[in-house]
Protein backbone atom coordinates (compact mmCIF):
# COMPACT_ATOMS: atom_id res chain seq x y z
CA UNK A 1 -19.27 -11.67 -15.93
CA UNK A 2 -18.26 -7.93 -16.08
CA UNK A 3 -14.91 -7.26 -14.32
CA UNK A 4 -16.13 -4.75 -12.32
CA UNK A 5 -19.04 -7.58 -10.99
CA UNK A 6 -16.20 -8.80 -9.08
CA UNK A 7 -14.92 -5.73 -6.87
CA UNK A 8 -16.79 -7.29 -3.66
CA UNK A 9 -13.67 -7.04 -1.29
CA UNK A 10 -12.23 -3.27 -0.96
CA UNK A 11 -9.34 -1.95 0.85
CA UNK A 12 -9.22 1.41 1.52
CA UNK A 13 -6.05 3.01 2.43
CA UNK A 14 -5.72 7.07 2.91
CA UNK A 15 -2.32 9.57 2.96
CA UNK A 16 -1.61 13.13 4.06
CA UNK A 17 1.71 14.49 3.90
CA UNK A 18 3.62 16.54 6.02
CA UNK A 19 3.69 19.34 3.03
CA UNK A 20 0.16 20.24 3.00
CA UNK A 21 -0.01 22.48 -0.18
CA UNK A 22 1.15 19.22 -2.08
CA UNK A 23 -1.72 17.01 -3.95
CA UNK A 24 -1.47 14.85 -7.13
CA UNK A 25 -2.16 15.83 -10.35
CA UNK A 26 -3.53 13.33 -12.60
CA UNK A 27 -0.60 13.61 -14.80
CA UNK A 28 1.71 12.41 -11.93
CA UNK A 29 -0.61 9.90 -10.78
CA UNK A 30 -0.22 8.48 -14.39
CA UNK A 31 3.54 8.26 -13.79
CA UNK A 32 3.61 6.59 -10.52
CA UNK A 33 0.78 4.17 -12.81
CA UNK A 34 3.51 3.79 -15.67
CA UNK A 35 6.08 3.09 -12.74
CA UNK A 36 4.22 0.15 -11.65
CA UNK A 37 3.67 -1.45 -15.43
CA UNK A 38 7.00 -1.04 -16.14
CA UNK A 39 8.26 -2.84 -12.63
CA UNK A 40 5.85 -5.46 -12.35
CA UNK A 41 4.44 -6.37 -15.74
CA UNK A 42 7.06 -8.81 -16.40
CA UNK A 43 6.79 -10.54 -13.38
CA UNK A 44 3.25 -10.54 -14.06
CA UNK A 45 3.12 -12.18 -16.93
CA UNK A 46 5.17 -14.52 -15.79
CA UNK A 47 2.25 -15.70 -13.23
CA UNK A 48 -0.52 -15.57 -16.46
CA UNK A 49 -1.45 -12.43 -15.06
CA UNK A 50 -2.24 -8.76 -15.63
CA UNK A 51 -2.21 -5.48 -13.81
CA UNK A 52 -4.96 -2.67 -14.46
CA UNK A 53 -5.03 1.02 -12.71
CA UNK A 54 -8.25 3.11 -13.27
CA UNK A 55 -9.68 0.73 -15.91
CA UNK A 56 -6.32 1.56 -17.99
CA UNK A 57 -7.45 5.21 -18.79
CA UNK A 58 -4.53 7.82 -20.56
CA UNK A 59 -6.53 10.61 -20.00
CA UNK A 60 -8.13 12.67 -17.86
CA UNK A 61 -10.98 13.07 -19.22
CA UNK A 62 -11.59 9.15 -20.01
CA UNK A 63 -11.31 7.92 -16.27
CA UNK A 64 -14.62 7.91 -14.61
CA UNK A 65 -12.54 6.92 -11.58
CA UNK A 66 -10.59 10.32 -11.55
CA UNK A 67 -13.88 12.69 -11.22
CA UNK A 68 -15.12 10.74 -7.85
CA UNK A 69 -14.51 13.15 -5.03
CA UNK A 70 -14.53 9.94 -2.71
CA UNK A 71 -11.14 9.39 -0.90
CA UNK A 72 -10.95 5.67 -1.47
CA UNK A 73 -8.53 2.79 -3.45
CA UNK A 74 -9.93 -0.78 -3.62
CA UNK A 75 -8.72 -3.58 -5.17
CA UNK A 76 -10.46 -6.59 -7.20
CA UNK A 77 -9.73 -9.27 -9.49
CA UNK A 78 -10.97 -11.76 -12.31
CA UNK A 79 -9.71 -15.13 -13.69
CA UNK A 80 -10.95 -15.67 -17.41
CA UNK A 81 -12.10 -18.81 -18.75
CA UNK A 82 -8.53 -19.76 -19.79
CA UNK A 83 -7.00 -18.67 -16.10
CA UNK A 84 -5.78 -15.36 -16.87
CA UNK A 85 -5.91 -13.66 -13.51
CA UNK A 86 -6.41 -9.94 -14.09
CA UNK A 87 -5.41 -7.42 -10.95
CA UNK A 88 -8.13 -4.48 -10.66
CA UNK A 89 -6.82 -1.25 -8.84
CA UNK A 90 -8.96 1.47 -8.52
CA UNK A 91 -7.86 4.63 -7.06
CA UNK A 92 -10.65 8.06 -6.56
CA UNK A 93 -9.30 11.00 -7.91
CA UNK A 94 -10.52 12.92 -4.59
CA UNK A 95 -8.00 10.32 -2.92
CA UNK A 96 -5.30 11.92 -4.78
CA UNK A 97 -6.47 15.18 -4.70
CA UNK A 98 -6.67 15.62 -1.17
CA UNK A 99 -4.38 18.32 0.68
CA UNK A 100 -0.84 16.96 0.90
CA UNK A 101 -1.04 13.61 -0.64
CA UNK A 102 2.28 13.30 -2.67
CA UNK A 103 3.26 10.68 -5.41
CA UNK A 104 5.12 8.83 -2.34
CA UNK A 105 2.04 8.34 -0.80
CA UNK A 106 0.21 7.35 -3.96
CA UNK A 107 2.73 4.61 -4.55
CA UNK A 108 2.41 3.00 -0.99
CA UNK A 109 -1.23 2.78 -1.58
CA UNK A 110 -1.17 0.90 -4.97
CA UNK A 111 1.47 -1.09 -2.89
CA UNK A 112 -0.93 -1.67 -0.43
CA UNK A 113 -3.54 -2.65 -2.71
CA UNK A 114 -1.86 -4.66 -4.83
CA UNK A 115 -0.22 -7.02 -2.14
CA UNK A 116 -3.94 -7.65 -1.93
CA UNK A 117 -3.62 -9.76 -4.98
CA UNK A 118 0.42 -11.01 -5.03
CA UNK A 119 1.11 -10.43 -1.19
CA UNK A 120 0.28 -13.74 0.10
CA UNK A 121 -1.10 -16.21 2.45
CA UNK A 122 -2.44 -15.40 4.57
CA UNK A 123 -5.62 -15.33 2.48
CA UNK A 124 -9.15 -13.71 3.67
CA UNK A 125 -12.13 -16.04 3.77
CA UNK A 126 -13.84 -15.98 0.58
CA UNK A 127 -16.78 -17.67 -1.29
CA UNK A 128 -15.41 -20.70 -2.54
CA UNK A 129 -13.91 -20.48 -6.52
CA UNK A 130 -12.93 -16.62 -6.12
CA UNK A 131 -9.71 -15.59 -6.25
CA UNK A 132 -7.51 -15.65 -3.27
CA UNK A 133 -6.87 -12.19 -1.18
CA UNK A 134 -4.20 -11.55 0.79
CA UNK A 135 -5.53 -9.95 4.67
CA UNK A 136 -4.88 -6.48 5.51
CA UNK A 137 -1.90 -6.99 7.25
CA UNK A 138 -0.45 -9.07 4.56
CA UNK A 139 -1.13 -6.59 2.14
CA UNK A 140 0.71 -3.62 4.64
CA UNK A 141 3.77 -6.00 5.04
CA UNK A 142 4.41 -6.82 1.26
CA UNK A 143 3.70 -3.04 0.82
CA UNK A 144 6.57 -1.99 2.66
CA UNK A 145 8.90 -5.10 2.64
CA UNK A 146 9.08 -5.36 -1.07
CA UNK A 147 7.34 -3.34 -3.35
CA UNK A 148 7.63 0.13 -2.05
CA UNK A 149 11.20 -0.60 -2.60
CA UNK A 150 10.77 -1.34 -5.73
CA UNK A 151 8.73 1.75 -6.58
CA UNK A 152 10.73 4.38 -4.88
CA UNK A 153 14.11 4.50 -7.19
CA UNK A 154 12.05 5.08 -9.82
CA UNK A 155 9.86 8.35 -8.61
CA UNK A 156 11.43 11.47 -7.38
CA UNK A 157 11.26 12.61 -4.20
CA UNK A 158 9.50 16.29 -3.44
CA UNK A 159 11.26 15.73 0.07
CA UNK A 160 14.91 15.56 1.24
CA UNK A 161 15.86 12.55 2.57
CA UNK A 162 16.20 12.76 6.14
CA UNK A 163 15.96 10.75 8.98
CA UNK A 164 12.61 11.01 11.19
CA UNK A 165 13.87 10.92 13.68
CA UNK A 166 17.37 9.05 15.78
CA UNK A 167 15.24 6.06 16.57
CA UNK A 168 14.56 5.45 12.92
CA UNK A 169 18.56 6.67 11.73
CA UNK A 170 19.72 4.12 14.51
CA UNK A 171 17.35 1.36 12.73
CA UNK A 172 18.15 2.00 9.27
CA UNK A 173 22.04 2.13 9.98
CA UNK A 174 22.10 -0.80 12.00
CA UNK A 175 19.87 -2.98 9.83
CA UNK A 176 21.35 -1.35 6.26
CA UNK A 177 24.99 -0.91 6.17
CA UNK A 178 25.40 -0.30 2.65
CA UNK A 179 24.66 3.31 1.87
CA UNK A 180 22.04 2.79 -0.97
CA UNK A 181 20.15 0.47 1.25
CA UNK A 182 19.99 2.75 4.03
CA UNK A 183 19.18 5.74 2.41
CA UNK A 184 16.13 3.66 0.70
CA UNK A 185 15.03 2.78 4.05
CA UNK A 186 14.98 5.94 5.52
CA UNK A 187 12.77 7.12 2.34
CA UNK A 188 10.60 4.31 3.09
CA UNK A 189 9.91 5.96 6.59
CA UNK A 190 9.47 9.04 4.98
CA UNK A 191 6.15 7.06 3.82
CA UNK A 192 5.73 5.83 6.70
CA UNK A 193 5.24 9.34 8.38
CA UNK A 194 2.43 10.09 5.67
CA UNK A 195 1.10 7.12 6.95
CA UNK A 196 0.81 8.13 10.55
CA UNK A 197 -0.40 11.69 9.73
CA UNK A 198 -3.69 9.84 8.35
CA UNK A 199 -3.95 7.15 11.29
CA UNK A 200 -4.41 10.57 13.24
CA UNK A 201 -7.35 11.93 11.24
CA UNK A 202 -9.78 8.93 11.49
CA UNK A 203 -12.40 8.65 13.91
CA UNK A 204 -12.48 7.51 17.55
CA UNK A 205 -8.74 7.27 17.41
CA UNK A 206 -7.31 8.99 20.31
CA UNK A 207 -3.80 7.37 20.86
CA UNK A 208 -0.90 8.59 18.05
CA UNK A 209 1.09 5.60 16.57
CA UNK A 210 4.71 5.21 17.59
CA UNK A 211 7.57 4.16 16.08
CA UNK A 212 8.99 3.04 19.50
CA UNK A 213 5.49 1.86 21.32
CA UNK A 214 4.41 -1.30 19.66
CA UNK A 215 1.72 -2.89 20.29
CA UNK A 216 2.16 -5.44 22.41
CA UNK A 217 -0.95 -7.67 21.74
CA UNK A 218 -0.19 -11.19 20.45
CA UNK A 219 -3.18 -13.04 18.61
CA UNK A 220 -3.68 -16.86 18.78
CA UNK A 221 -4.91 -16.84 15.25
CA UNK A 222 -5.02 -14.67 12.33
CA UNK A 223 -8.04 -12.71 11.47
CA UNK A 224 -9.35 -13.97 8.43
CA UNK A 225 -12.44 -11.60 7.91
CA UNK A 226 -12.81 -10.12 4.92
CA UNK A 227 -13.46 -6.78 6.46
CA UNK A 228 -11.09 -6.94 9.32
CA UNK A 229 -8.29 -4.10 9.92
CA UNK A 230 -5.58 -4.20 12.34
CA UNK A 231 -5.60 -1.61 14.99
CA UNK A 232 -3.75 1.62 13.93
CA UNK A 233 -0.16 0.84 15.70
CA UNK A 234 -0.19 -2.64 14.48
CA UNK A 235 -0.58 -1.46 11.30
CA UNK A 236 2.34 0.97 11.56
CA UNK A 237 4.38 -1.69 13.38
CA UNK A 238 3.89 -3.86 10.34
CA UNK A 239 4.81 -1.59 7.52
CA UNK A 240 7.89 -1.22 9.96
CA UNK A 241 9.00 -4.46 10.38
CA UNK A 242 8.81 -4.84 6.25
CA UNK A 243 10.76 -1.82 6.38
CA UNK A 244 13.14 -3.19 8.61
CA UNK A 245 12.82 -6.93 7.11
CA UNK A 246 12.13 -8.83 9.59
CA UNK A 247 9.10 -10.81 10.54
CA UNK A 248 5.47 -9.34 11.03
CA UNK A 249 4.32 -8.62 14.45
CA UNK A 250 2.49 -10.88 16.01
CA UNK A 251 -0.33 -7.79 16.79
CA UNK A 252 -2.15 -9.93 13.68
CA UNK A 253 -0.12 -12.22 12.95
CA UNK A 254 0.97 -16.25 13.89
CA UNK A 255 3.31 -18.68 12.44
């Protein structure tokens, strides 16, 4: 079976930044790619596995992915006949090419995407003998907990790092008291804010997130549809509690 034969489940995530002359060059989308070899490859490996961005394309002009206009990442994967698992992550070039999308933003998304594949139970329902899939909210909670964090050190930031505002200074000081940690934290909302910015743009959503609004909802089970999302401010109220470290909401999901 041909690798790509196995992209059935997709997870699209989409960024805008606050600076909104900023896009990514392919060039810088090749060092956030480099970023994430170099941080998770041994870990990897470790797990007989493998981690592949845009087919593993150098160039620009070898990525088929890169000339797509569409503003999509997905994520897929393959076991071999000798149980090598390899991680597919596909991301459009008009994804990173769209006004104000910043390497930041980038980096949460291949976060995003690959927690699809390392995140986690819970798992989406799946034909049986496919590999497992962590659920959306899975996928936005390892994002932010753990491998954003990861990421960040190693990128450099076209923003100052700032608080967002006092609510999220008050969090990050009282849950980080060691300077490094804190400071990381308040980058990670810096994300966070790109994240919001694109909750606002889709569709039939009329209410803004907020960092201080959660949603209040508590489900009895979690969703375990392949093609199930969260609601916009559970979304943001997970990537915030990984932020934060502590446990998910229960918006989506139950112990």
């Amino acid at each position: 079976m041909k690798p790509l034969a196995v992209l059935i489940l997709f997870s699209f995530s989409f960024s805008f930044s606050f600076r909104a002359e900023a896009q990514v060059s392919y060039s810088e989308l090749q060092s956030v790619v480099s970023v994430f070899h170099r941080v998770y490859a041994p870990e990897l490996k470790g797990q007989n596995a493998t981690l592949i961005i845009n087919g593993g394309a150098a160039e620009e002009s070898k990525d088929p992915w890169w000339s797509f206009a569409d503003r999509h990442a997905s994520y897929g994967s393959y076991v071999d006949s000798e149980g090598m698992r390899t991680h597919y992550i596909f991301m459009f070039g008009g994804y990173a090419r769209m006004p104000g999308m910043s390497a930041e933003g980038v980096a949460m998304t291949l976060c995003h995407e690959l927690g699809h594949g390392i995140g986690g139970a819970p798992f989406k329902d799946k034909p049986e003998g496919e590999p497992l899939v962590s659920v959306e909210g899975q996928a936005d909670y390892f994002a932010a907990r753990f491998c954003i964090k990861r990421i960040l050190p190693h990128i450099s930031s076209r923003t100052p790092i700032r608080p967002v505002d006092s609510w999220v200074e008050n969090q990050c000081a009282r849950t980080f008291p060691d300077p490094d940690r804190r400071r990381l934290c308040l980058r990670v909302f810096q994300v966070l804010e790109v994240e919001r910015m694109y909750f606002k743009t889709q569709p039939g959503i009329e209410e803004e997130t907020n960092y201080e609004t959660p949603d209040a909802s508590e489900t009895d089970s979690v969703e375990l549809n392949p093609y199930h999302y969260p609601s916009p401010q559970c979304r943001l109220d997970t990537m915030v509690a990984g932020a934060l470290e502590k446990p998910p909401p229960r918006c989506w999901w139950r112990p």
